[in-house]
PDB file of N, CA and C in Angstrom:
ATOM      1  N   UNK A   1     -14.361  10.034 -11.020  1.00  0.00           N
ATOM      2  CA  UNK A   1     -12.971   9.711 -10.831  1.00  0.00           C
ATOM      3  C   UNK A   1     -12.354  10.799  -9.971  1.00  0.00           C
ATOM      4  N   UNK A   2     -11.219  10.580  -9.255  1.00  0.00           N
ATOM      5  CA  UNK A   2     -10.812  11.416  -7.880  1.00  0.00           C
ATOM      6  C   UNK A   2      -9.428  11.215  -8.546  1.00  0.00           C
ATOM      7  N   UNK A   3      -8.847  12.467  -9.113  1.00  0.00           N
ATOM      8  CA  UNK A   3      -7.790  12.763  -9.765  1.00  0.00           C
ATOM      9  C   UNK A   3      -6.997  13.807  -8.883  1.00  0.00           C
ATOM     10  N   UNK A   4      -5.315  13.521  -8.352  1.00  0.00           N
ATOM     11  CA  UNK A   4      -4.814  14.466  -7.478  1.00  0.00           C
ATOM     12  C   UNK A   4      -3.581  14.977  -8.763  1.00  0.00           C
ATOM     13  N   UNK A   5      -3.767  16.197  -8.599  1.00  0.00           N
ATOM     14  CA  UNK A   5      -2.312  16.903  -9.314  1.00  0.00           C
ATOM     15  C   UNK A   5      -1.414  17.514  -8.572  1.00  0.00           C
ATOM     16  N   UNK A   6       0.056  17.249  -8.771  1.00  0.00           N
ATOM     17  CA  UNK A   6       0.811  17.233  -8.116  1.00  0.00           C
ATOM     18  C   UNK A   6       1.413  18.592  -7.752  1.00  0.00           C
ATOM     19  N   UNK A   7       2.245  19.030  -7.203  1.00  0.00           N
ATOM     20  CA  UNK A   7       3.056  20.538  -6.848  1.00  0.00           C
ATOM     21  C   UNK A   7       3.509  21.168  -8.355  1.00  0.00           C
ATOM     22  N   UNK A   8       4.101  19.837  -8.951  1.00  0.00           N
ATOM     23  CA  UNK A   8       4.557  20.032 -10.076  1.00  0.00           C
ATOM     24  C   UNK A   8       3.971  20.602 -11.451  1.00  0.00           C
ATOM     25  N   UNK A   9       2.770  20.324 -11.339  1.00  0.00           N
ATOM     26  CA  UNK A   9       1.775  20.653 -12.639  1.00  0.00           C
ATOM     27  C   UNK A   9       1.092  21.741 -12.472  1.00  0.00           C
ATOM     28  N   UNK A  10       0.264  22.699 -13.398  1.00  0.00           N
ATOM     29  CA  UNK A  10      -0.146  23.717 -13.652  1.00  0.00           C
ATOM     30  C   UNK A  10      -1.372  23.730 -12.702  1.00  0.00           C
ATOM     31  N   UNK A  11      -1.813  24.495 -11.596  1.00  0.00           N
ATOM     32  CA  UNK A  11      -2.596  24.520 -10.974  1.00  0.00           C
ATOM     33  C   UNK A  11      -3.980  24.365 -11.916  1.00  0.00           C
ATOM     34  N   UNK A  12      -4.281  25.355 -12.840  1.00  0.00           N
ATOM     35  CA  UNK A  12      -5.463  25.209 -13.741  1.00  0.00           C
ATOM     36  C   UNK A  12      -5.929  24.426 -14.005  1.00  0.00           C
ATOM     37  N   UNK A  13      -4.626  23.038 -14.718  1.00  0.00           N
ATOM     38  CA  UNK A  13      -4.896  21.900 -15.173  1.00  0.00           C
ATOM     39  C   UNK A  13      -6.675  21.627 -14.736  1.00  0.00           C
ATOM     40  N   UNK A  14      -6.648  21.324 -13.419  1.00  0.00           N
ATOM     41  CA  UNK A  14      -7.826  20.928 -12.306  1.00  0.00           C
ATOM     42  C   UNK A  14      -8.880  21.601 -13.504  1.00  0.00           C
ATOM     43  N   UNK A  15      -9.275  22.463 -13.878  1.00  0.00           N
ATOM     44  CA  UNK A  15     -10.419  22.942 -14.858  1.00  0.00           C
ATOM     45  C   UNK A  15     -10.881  21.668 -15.847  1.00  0.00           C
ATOM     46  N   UNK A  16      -9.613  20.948 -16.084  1.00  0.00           N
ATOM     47  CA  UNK A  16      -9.663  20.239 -17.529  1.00  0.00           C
ATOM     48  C   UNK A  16     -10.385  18.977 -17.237  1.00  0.00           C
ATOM     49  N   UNK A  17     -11.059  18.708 -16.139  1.00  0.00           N
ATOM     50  CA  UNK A  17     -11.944  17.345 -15.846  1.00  0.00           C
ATOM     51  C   UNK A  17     -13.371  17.838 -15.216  1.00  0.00           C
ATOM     52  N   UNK A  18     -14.060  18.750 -15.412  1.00  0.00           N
ATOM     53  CA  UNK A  18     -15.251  19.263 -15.266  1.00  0.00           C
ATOM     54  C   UNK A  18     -16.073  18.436 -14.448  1.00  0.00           C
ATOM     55  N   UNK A  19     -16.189  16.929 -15.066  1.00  0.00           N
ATOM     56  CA  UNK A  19     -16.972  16.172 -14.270  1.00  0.00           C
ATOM     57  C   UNK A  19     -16.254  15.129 -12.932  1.00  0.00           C
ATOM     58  N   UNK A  20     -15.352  15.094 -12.893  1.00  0.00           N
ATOM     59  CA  UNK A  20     -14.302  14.626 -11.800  1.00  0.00           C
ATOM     60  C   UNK A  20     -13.834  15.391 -10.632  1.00  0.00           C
ATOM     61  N   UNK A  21     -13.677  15.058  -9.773  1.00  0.00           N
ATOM     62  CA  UNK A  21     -12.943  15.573  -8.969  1.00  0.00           C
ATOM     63  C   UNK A  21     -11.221  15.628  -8.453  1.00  0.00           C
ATOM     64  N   UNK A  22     -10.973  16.946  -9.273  1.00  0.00           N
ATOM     65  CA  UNK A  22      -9.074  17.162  -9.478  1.00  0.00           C
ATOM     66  C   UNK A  22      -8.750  18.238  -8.582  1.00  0.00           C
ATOM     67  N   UNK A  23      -7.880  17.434  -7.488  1.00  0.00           N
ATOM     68  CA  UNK A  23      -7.886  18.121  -6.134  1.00  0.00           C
ATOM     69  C   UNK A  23      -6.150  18.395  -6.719  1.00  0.00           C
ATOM     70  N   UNK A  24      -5.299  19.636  -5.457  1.00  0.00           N
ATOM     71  CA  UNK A  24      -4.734  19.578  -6.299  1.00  0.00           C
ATOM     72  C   UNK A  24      -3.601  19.235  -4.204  1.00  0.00           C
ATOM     73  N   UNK A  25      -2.581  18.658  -4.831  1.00  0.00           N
ATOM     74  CA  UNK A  25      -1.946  18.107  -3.479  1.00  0.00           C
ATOM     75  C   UNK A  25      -2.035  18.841  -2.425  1.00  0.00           C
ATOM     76  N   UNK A  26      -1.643  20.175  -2.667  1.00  0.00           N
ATOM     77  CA  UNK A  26      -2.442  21.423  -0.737  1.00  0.00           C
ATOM     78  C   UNK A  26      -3.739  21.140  -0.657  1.00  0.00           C
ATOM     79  N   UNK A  27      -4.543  21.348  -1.442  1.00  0.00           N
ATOM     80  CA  UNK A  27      -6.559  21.397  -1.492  1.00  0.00           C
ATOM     81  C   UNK A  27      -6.232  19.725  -0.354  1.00  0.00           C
ATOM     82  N   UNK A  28      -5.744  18.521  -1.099  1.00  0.00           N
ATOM     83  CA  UNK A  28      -5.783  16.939  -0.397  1.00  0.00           C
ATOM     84  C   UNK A  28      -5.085  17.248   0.602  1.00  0.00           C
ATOM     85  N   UNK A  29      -4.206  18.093   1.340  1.00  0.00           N
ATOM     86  CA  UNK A  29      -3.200  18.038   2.812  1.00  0.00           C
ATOM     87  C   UNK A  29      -2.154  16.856   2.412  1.00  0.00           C
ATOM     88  N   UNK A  30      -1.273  16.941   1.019  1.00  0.00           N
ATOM     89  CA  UNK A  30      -0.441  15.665   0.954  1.00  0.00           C
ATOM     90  C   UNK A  30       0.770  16.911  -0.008  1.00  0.00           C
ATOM     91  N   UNK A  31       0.944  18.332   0.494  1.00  0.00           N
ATOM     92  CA  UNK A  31       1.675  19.314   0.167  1.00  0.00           C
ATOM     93  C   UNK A  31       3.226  18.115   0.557  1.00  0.00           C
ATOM     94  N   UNK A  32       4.404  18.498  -0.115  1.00  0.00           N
ATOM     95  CA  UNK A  32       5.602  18.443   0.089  1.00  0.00           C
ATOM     96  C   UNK A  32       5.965  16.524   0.191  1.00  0.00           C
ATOM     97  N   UNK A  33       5.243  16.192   0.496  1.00  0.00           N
ATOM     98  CA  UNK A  33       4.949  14.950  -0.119  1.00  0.00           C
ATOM     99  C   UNK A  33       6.262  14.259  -1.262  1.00  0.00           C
ATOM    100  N   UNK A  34       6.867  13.527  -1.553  1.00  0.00           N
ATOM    101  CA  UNK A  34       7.617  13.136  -2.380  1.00  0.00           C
ATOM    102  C   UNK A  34       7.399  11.699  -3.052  1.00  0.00           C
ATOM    103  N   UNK A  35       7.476  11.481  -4.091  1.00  0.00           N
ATOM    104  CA  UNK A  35       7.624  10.283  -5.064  1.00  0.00           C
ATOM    105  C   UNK A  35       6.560   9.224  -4.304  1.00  0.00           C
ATOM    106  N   UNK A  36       7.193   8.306  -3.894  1.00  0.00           N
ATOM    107  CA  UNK A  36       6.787   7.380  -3.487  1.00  0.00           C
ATOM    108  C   UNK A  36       5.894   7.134  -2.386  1.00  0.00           C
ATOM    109  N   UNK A  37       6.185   8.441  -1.844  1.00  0.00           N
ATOM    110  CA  UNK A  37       5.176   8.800  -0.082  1.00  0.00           C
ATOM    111  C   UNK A  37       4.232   9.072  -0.451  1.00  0.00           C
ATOM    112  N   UNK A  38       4.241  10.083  -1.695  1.00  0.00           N
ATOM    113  CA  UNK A  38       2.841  10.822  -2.358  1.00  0.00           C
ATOM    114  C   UNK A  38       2.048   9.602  -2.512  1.00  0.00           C
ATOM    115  N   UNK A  39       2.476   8.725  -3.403  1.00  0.00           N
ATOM    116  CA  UNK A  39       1.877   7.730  -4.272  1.00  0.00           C
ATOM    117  C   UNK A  39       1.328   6.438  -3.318  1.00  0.00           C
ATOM    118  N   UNK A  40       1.873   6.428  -2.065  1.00  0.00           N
ATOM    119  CA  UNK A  40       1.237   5.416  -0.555  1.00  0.00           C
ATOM    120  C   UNK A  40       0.292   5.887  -0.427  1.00  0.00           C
ATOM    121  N   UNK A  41       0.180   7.554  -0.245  1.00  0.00           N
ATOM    122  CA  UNK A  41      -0.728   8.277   0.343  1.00  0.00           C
ATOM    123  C   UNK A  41      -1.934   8.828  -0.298  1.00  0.00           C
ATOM    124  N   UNK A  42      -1.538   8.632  -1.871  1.00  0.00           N
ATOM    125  CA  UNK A  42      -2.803   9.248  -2.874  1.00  0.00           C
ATOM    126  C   UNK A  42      -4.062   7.826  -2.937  1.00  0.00           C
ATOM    127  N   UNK A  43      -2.777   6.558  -2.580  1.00  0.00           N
ATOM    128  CA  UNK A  43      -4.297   5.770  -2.986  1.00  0.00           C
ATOM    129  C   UNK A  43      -5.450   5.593  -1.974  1.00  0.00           C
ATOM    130  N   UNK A  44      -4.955   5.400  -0.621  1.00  0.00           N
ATOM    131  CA  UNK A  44      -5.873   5.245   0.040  1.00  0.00           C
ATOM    132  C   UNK A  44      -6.675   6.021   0.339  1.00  0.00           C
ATOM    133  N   UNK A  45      -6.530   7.147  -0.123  1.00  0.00           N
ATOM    134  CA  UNK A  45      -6.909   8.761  -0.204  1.00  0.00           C
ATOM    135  C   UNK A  45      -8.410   8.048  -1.122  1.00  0.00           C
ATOM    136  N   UNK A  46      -8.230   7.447  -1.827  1.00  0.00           N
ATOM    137  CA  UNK A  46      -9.028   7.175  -3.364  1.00  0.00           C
ATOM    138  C   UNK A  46      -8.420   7.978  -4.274  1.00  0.00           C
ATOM    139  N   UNK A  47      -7.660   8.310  -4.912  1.00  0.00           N
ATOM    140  CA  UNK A  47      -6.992   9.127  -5.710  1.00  0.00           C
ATOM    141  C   UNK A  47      -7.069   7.996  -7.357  1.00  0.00           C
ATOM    142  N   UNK A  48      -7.289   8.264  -8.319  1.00  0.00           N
ATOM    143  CA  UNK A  48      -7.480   7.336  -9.242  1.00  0.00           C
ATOM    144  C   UNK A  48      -6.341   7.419 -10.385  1.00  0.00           C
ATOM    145  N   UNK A  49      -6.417   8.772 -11.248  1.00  0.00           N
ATOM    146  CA  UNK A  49      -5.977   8.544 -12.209  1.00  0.00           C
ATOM    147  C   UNK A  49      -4.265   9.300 -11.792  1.00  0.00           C
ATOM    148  N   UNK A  50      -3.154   8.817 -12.576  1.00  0.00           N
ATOM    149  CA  UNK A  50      -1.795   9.082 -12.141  1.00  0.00           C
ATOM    150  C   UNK A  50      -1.024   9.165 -13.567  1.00  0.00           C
ATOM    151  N   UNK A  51       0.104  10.379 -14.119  1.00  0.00           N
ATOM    152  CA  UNK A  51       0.601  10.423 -15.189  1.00  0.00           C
ATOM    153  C   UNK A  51       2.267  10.355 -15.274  1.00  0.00           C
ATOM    154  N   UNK A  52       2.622  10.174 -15.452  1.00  0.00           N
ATOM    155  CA  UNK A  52       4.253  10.255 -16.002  1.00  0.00           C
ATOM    156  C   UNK A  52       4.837  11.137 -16.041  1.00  0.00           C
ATOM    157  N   UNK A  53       4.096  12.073 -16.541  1.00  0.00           N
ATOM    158  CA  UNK A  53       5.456  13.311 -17.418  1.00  0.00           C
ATOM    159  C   UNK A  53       4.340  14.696 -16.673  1.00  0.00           C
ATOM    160  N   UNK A  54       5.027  15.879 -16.748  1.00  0.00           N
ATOM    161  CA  UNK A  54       4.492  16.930 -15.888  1.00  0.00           C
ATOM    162  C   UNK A  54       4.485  18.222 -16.656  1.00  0.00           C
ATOM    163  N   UNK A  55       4.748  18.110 -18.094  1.00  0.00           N
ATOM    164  CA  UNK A  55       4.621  18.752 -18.891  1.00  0.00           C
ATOM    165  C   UNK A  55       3.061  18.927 -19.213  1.00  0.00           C
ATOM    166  N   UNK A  56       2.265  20.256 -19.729  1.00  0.00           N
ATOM    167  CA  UNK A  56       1.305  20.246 -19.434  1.00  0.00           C
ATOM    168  C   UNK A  56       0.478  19.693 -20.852  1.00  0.00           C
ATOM    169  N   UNK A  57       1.976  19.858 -22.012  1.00  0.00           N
ATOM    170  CA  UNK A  57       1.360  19.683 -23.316  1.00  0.00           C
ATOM    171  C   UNK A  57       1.204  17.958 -23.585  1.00  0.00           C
ATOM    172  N   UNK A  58       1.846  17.209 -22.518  1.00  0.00           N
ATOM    173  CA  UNK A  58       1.667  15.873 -22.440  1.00  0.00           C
ATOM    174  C   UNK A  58       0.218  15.644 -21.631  1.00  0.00           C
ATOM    175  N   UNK A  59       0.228  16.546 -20.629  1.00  0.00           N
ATOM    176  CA  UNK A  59      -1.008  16.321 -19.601  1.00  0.00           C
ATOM    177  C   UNK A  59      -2.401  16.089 -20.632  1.00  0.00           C
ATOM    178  N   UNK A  60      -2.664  17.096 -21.595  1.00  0.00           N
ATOM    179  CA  UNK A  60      -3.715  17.933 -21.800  1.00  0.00           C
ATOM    180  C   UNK A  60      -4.461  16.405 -22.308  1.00  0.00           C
ATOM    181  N   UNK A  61      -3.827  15.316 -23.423  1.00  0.00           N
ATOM    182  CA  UNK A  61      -4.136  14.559 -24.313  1.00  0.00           C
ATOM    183  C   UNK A  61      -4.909  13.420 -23.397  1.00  0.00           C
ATOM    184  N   UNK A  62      -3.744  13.206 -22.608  1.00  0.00           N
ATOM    185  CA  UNK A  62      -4.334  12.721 -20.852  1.00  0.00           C
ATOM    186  C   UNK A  62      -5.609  12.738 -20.340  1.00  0.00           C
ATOM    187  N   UNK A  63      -6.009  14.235 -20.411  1.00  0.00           N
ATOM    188  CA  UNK A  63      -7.218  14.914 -19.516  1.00  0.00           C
ATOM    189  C   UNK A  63      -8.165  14.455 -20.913  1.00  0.00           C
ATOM    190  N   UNK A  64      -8.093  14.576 -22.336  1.00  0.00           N
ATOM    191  CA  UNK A  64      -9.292  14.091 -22.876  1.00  0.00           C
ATOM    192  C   UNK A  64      -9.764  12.695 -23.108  1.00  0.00           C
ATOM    193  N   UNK A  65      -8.568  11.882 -23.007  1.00  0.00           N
ATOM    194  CA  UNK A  65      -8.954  10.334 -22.996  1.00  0.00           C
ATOM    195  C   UNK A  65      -9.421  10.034 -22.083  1.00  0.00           C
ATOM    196  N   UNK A  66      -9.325  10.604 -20.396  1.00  0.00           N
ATOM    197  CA  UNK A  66     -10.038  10.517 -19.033  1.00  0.00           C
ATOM    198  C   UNK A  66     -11.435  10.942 -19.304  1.00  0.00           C
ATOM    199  N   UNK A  67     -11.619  11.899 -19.922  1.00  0.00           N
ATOM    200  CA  UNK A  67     -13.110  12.858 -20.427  1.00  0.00           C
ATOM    201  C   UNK A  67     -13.799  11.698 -20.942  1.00  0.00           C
ATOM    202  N   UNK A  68     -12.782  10.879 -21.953  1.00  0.00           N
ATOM    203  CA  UNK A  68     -14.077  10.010 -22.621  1.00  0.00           C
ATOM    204  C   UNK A  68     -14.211   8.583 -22.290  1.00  0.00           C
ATOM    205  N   UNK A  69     -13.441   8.445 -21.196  1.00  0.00           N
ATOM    206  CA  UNK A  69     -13.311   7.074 -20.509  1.00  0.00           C
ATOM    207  C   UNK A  69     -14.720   6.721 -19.818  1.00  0.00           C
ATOM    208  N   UNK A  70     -14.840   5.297 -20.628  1.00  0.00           N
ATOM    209  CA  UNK A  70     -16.654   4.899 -20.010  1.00  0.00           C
ATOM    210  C   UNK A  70     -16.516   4.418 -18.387  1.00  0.00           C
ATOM    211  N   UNK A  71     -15.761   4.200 -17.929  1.00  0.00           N
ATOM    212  CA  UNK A  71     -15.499   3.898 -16.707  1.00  0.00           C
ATOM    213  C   UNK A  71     -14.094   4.595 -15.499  1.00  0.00           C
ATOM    214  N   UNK A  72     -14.389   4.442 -14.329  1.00  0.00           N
ATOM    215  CA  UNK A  72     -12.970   4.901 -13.934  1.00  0.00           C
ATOM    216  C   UNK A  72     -11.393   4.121 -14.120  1.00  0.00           C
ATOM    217  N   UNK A  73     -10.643   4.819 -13.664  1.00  0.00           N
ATOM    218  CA  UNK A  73      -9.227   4.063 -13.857  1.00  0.00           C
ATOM    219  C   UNK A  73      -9.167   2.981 -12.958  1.00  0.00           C
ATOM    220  N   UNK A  74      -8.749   2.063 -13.070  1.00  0.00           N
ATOM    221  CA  UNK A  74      -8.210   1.015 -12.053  1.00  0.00           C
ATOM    222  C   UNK A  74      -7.374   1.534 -10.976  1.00  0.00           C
ATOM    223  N   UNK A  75      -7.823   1.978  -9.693  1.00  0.00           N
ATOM    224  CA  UNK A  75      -6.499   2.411  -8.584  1.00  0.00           C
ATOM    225  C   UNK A  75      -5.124   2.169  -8.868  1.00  0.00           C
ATOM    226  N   UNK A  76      -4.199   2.832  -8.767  1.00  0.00           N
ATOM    227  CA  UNK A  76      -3.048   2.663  -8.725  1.00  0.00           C
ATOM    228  C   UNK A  76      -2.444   2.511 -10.189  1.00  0.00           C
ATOM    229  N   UNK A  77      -3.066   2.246 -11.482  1.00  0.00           N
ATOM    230  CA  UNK A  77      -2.456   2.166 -12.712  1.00  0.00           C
ATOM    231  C   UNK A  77      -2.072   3.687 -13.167  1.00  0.00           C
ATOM    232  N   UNK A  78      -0.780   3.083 -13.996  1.00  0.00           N
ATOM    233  CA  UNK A  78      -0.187   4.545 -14.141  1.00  0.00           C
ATOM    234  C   UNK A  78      -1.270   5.236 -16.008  1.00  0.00           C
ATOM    235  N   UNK A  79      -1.292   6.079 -16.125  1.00  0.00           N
ATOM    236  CA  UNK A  79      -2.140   6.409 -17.444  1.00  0.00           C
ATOM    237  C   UNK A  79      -0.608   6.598 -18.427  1.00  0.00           C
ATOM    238  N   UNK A  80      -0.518   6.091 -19.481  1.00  0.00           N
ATOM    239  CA  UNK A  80       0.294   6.337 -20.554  1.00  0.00           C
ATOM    240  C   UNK A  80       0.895   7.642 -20.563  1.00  0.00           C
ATOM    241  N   UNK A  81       1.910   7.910 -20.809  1.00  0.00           N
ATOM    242  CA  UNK A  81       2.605   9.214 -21.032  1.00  0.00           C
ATOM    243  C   UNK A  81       2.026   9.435 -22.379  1.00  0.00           C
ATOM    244  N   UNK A  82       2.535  10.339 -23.252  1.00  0.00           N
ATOM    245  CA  UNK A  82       1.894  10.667 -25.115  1.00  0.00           C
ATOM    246  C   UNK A  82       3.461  10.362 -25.529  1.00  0.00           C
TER     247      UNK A  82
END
């Protein structure tokens, strides 16, 4: 799964998917990017999984249901907030 994290979230986060690839928006060249431009530009990118809230204690619950997901996300679906 090809997971992008945004300006907004904890750079580290990216650690928390070991087997994925969690680029983080400078690493992808989609820096400064906003809302809706980001989100044109993450999919065709292949960018998969996408969250709601940017809090990291919401993120974390996020990053382990992705861990144990038997398959990837459907492009473009948003993942549940907690």
């Amino acid at each position: 799964m090809k997971i992008l994290l945004d300006e907004c979230l904890p750079i580290d986060l990216r650690h928390s998917f070991p087997n994925h690839a969690a680029h983080t928006v400078q690493w992808a060249g989609l820096k400064s990017k906003k809302n809706g431009e980001l989100l044109r530009a993450a999919e065709p990118a292949g960018y998969d999984g996408r969250s709601r809230a940017n809090q990291l204690e919401d993120l974390l619950p996020l990053a382990a249901g992705i861990l144990r997901a038997p398959g990837p996300v459907k492009t473009g679906r948003l993942l549940p907030a907690k």
